[in-house]
Structures are given as structure tokens and as C-alpha cells.
Protein backbone atom coordinates (compact mmCIF):
# COMPACT_ATOMS: atom_id res chain seq x y z
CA UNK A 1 -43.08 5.43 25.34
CA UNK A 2 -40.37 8.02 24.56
CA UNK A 3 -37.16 6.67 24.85
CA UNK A 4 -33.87 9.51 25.88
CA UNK A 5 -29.95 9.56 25.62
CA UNK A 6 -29.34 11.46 29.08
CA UNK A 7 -25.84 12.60 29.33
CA UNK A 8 -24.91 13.11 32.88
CA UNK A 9 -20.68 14.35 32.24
CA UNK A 10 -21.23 16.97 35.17
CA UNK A 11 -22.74 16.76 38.50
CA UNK A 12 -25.89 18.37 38.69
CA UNK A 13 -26.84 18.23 34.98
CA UNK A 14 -28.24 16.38 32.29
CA UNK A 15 -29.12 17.28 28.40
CA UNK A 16 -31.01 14.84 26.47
CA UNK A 17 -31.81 13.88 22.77
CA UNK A 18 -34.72 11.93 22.46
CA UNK A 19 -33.67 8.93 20.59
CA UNK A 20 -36.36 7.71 17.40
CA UNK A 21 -33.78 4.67 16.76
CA UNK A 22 -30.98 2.86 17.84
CA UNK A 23 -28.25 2.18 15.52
CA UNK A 24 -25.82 0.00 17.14
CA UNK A 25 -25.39 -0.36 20.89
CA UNK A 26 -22.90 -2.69 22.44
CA UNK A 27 -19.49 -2.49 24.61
CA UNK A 28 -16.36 -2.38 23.09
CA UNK A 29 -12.79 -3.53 24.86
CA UNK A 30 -12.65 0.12 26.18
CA UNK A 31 -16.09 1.73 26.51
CA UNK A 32 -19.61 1.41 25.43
CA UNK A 33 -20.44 2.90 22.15
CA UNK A 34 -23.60 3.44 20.67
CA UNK A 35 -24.98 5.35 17.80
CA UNK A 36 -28.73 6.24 17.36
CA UNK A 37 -31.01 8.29 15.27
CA UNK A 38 -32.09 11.67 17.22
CA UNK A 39 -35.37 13.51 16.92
CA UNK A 40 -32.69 17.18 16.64
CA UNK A 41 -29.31 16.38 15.74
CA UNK A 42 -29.43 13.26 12.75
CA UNK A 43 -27.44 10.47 13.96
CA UNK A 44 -25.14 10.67 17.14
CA UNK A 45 -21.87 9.06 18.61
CA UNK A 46 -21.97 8.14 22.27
CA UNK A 47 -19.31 6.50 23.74
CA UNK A 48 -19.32 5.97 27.68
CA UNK A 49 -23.19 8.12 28.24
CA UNK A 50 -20.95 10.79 26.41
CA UNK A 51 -22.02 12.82 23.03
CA UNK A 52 -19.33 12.85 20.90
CA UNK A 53 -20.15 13.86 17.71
CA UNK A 54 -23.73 14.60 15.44
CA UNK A 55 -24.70 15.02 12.29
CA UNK A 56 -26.47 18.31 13.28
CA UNK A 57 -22.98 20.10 14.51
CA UNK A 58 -19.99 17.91 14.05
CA UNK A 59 -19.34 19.90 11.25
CA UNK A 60 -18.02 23.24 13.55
CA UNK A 61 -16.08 21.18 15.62
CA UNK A 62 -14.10 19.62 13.11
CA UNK A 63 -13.83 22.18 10.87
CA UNK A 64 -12.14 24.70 13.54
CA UNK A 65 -9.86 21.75 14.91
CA UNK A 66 -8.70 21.38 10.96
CA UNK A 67 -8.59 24.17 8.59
CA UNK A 68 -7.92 27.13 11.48
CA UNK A 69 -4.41 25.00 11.83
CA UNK A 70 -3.65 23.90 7.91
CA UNK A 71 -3.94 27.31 6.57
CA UNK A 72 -1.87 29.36 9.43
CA UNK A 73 0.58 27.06 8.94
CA UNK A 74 0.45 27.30 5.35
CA UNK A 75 2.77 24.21 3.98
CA UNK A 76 1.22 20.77 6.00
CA UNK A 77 1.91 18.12 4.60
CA UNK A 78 1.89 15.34 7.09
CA UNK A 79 -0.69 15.14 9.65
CA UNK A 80 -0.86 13.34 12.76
CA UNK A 81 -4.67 12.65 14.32
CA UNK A 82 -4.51 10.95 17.48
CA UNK A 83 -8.13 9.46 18.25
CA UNK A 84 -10.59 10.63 16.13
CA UNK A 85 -12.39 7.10 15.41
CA UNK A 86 -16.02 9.32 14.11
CA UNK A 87 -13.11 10.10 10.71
CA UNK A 88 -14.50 13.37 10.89
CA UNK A 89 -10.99 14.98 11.30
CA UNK A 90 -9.62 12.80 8.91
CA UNK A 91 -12.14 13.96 5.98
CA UNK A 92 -12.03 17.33 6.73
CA UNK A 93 -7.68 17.37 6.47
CA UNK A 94 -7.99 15.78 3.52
CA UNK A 95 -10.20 18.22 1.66
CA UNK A 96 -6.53 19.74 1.71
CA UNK A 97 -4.80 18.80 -1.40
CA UNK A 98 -1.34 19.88 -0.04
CA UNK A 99 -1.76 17.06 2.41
CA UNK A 100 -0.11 14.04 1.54
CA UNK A 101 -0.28 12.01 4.13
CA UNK A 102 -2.67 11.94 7.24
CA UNK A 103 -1.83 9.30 10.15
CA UNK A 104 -4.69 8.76 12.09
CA UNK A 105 -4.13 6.47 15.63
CA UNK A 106 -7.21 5.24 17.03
CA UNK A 107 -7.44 2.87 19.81
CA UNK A 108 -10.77 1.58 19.30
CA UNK A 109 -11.62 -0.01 16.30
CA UNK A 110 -14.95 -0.68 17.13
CA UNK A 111 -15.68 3.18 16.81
CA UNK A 112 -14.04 2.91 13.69
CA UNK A 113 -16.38 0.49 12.47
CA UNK A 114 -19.74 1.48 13.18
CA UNK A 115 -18.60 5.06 12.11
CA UNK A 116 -17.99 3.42 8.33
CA UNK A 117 -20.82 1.81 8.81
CA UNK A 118 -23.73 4.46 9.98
CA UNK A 119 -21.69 7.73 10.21
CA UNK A 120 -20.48 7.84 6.35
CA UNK A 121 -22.30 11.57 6.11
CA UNK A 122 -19.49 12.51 8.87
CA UNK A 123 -15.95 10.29 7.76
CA UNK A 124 -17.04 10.81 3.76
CA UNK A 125 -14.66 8.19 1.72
CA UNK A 126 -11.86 9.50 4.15
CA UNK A 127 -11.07 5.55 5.44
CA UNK A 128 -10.83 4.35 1.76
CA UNK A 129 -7.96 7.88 0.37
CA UNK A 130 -4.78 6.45 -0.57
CA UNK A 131 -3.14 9.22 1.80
CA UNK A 132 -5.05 7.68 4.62
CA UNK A 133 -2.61 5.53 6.95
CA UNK A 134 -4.66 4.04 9.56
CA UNK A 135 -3.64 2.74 13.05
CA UNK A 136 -5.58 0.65 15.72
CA UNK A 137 -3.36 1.56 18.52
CA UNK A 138 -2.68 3.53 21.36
CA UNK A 139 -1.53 7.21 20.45
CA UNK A 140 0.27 8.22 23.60
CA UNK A 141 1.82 5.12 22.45
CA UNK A 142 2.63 6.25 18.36
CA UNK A 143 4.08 9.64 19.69
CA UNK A 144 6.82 7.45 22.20
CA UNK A 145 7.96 5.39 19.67
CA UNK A 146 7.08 6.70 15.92
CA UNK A 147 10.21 7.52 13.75
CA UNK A 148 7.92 9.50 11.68
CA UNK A 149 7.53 13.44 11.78
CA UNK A 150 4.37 15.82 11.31
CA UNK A 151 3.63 19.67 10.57
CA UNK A 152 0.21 19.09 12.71
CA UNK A 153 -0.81 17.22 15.41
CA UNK A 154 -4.53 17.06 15.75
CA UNK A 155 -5.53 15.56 19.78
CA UNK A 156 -9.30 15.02 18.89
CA UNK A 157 -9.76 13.16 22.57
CA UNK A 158 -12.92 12.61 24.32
CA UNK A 159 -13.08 13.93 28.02
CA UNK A 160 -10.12 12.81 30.35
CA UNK A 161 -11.55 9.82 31.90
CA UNK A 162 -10.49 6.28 31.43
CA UNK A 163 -8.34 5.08 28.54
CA UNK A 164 -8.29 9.25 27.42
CA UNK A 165 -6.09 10.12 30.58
CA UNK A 166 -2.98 9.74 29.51
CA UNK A 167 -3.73 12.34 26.51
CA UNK A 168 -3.63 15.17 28.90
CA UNK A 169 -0.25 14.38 30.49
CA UNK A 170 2.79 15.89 30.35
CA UNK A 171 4.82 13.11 28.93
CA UNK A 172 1.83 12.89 25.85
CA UNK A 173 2.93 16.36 25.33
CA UNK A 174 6.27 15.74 25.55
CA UNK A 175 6.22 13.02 23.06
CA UNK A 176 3.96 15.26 20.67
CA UNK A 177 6.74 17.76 20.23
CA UNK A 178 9.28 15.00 19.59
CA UNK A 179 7.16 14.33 16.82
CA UNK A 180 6.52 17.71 15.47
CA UNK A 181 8.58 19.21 12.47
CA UNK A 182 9.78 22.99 13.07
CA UNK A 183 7.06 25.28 13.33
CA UNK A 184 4.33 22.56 13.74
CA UNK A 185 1.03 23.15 15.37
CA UNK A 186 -0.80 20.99 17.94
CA UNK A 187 -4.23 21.52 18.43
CA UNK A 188 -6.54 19.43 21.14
CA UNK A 189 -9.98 19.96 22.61
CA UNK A 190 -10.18 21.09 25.92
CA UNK A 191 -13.78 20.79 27.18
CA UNK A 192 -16.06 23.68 27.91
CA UNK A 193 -14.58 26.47 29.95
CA UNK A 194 -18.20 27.24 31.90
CA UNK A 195 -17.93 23.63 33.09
CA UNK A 196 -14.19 22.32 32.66
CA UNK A 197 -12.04 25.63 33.21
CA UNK A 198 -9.48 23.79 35.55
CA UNK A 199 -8.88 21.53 32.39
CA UNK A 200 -8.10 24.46 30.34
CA UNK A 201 -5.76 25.71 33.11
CA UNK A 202 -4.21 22.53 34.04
CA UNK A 203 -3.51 22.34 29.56
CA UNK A 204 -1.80 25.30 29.46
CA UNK A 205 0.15 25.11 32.30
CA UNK A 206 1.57 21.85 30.74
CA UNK A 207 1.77 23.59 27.08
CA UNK A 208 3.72 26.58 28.44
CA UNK A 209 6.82 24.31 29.83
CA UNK A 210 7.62 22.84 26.36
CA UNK A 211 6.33 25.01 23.64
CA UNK A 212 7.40 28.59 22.76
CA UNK A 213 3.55 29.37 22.29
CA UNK A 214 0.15 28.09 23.20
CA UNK A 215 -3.10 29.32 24.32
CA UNK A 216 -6.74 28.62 23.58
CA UNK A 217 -9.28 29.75 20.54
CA UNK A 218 -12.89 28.98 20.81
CA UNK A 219 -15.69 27.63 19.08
CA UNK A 220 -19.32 27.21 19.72
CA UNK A 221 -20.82 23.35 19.38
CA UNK A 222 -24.54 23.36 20.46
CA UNK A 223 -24.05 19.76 21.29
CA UNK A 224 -20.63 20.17 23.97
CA UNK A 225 -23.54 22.35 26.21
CA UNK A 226 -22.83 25.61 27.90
CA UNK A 227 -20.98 27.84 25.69
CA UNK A 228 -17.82 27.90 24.32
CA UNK A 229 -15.20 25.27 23.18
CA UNK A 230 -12.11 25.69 24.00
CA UNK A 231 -9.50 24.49 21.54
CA UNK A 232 -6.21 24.59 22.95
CA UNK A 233 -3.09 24.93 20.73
CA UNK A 234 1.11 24.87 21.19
CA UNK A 235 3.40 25.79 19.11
CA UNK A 236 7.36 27.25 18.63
CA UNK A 237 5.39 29.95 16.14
CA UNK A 238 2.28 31.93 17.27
CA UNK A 239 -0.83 30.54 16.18
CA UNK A 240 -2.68 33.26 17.20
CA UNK A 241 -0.97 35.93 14.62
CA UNK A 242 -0.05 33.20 11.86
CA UNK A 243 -4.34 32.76 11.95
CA UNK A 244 -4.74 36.74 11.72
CA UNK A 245 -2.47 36.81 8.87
CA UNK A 246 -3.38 38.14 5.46
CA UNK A 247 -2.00 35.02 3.74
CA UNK A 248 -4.51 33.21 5.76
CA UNK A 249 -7.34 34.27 3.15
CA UNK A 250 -5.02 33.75 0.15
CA UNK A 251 -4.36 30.39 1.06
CA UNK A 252 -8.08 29.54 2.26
CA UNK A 253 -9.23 31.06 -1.64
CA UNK A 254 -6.39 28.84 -3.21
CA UNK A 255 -7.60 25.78 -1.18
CA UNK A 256 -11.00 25.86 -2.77
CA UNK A 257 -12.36 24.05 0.21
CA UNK A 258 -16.00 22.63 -0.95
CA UNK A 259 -18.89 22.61 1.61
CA UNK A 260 -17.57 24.10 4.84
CA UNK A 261 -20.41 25.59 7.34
CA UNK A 262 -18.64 27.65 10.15
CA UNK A 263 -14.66 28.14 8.91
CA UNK A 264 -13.69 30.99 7.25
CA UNK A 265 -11.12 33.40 7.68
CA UNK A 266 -12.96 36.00 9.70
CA UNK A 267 -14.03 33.37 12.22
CA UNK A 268 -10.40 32.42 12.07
CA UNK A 269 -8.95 35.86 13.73
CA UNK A 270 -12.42 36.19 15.42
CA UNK A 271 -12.37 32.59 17.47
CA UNK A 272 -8.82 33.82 19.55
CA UNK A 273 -11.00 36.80 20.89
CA UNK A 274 -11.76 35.25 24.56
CA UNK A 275 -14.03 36.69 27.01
CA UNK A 276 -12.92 37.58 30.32
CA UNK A 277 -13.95 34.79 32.20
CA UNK A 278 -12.05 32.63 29.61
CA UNK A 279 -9.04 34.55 29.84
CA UNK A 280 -8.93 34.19 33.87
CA UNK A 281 -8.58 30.53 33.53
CA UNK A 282 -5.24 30.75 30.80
CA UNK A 283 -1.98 31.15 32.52
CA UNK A 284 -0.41 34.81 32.07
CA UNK A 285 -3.23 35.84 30.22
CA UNK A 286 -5.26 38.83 32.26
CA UNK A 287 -9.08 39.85 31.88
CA UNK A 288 -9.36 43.20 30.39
């Protein structure tokens, strides 16, 4: 008999990967996590009923939430990733070999784990770099009490329920731009417009009260279903122009980035282009 993952995140839907075999599958202090082998996408995270990451896709998800920020900012040298367990962020930053440090904060270590363990096509050897600091913790947490001070902050959070709700607050922001050198760059996920737009609103509302900048770029993830991704960002500089600039593709031909799949620095201008109905749901922004 034909066994199925059936995510149910919104009322009155369900997508489903048939599953050929499970991985791991047991309950950690904060969710349930399991990781199987799919029939479509390779191997997949799922923490809660949730998809968070594949094999097939993960790599346009963490891509965009990475390089789109490094090279607009152009001199990043010390990252901050706040989740991220799957290490996909974390192997992807360190492709950069400006960086020279990346602080990843991850509250559940048993996601950590079984992504070393069956996920190593995702995380690479990112757990074992030298620049690698590692924390099991709570990130709303780090960003309270951390002396320490970054040119990126990368909020790779699953959707706001349970232990992920206090990394859409206002004092999580807050904290983040304590944290955040002049002319840093946070970028989070945001969920998918079609089905979460009040999340995007409720985001930038927040972003607008402490940062000079912020707004939303998209990408598309087969896997996060209906459309679009949005990929909020905030920021004293504008990420939107710093991403358009000419320098952009200078800096992305001097990284000599090996193996990437959807960035590039077309995509990089292209991905702030937001349809209407996107553009209704961002504070101050108005539909053409």
C-alpha cells in the first residue's frame, strides 16, 4: 500500500509526496521531525506535518536567502543565521570566501542531527568549517543578549506557530538591529503571499518602525505551494537598489561561486519586481 506525507498548513488544502522510505521519524523536545525518501523531491525535512526543505528545490530557497544579500552588501564578513538546523544556509554563506565567520543559532539539535546524518547533499561539510560557530539555543534569545555584531542576519524560520512565534515579533526585530553593524541586511522568509499575505503585511509593518528600509523580493520554491515566496528584508541602506547595482555582477564574477542553480544577478534585480497582488499586501507600496 502507498504510503503519503500530507501537509495540511492551510485550511482547505493538502499537497502530498508519496513517501518510498522513511529516514528517521521521532519527536524532538519541540516538534516532530522526520525525514523520508520521496518518489519527486529526493529526501525531505518535515518538522510538525510541515515541508521544510528537499533535495529537489532547497537549493532556490537558500540560494536567494544567501547570495541576493552577501553580494549587495558587498563586504560581509560576519553572519548571523538564526534557525536554519537543515545547514543549508550555512553551506551556501560559506561558499563566500570573504566570510569569516558564520554564527548559526538553532534551537533544536535534533534537526541538527539527522540533517548531518541523512541531509549531507543539503548542509555539505558546512557543520565541520572552522568559520562555523554553532549554537543549540534559542535565537530570539542570542540577539537579547549577544555582545557580538553582524553585517547579515539571515531569519531562516519555519511558519509562526509554536516555538517560531517569537521570531516574528517586534522585540526579535528589535534585538536584530541591536545586533546589526551599519548598513547590515536582514533577510527572513515570510510564507507565501497567495496563502499568508497578512504575514507579509503584519512583517513589514513591524520592519518599517525600526529600519530605514525594508520590503519584500520573491522567489519561486515548487515545494512552499502556490506561487511565490516572499523574502522579506530591512535595512538602514536599500536592498532593493544595492541588488540592481552594477557592482552586484562584479562581485558575483569575483566570488566564483561553484554550483548555484537559480542565483544570478539578473534574477537578483528581477526577484524585487512584485506583482500587483503582492504589492497590495506591503505597506506604502501601491499596485500599478
Amino acid at each position: 500500500m502507498t504510503k503519503w506525507f500530507n501537509e495540511t498548513l492551510y485550511a482547505g488544502f493538502r499537497q502530498s509526496h508519496e513517501i518510498k522510505k522513511i529516514l528517521f521519524e521521532g519527536k524532538s523536545k519541540y516538534q516532530k521531525v522526520v525525514v523520508f525518501e520521496s518518489a519527486r523531491y529526493g529526501r525531505i525535512l518535515g518538522l510538525d506535518g510541515v515541508v521544510q526543505c528537499t533535495e529537489g528545490d532547497e537549493f532556490v530557497y537558500h540560494e536567494m536567502l544567501t547570495h541576493l544579500p552577501i553580494l549587495a552588501h558587498g563586504k560581509v564578513r560576519d553572519v548571523l543565521i538564526v534557525g536554519g538546523g537543515d545547514g543549508g544556509i550555512l553551506e551556501e554563506v560559506l561558499k563566500h570566501k570573504s566570510v569569516r565567520r558564520a554564527t548559526m543559532v538553532e534551537i533544536d539539535d535534533v534537526v541538527i542531527d539527522v540533517s548531518k546524518k541523512f541531509l549531507s547533499s543539503i548542509c555539505g561539510k558546512a557543520f565541520k568549517d572552522k568559520r562555523t560557530n554553532l549554537v543549540v539555543g534559542d535565537g530570539a534569545a542570542w540577539v537579547r543578549d549577544t555582545e557580538e555584531r553582524y553585517d547579515l542576519i539571515i531569519v531562516d524560520r519555519p511558519d509562526p506557530v509554536g516555538p517560531a512565534t517569537v521570531l516574528f515579533s517586534a522585540e526579535f526585530y528589535k534585538n536584530c538591529k541591536r545586533v546589526m553593524k551599519p548598513g547590515a541586511i536582514l533577510v527572513a522568509q515570510n510564507g507565501v503571499p497567495h496563502m499568508q499575505g497578512p504575514e507579509l503585511t503584519d512583517a513589514v509593518k513591524l520592519f518599517q518602525k525600526i529600519w530605514k528600509n525594508s520590503g519584500s523580493y520573491l522567489a519561486v520554491v515548487p515545494t512552499y505551494v502556490c506561487g511565490f515566496m516572499s523574502l522579506t528584508w530591512a535595512s538602514d541602506q536599500d536592498l532593493a537598489k544595492a541588488s540592481a547595482s552594477k557592482s552586484v555582477a562584479a562581485r558575483f564574477k569575483k566570488a566564483a561561486l561553484k554550483g548555484l542553480r537559480y542565483y544570478n544577478p539578473d534574477i537578483a534585480t528581477a526577484a524585487f519586481g512584485l506583482p500587483n497582488f503582492v504589492r497590495k499586501l506591503i505597506p506604502g507600496v501601491k499596485p500599478y
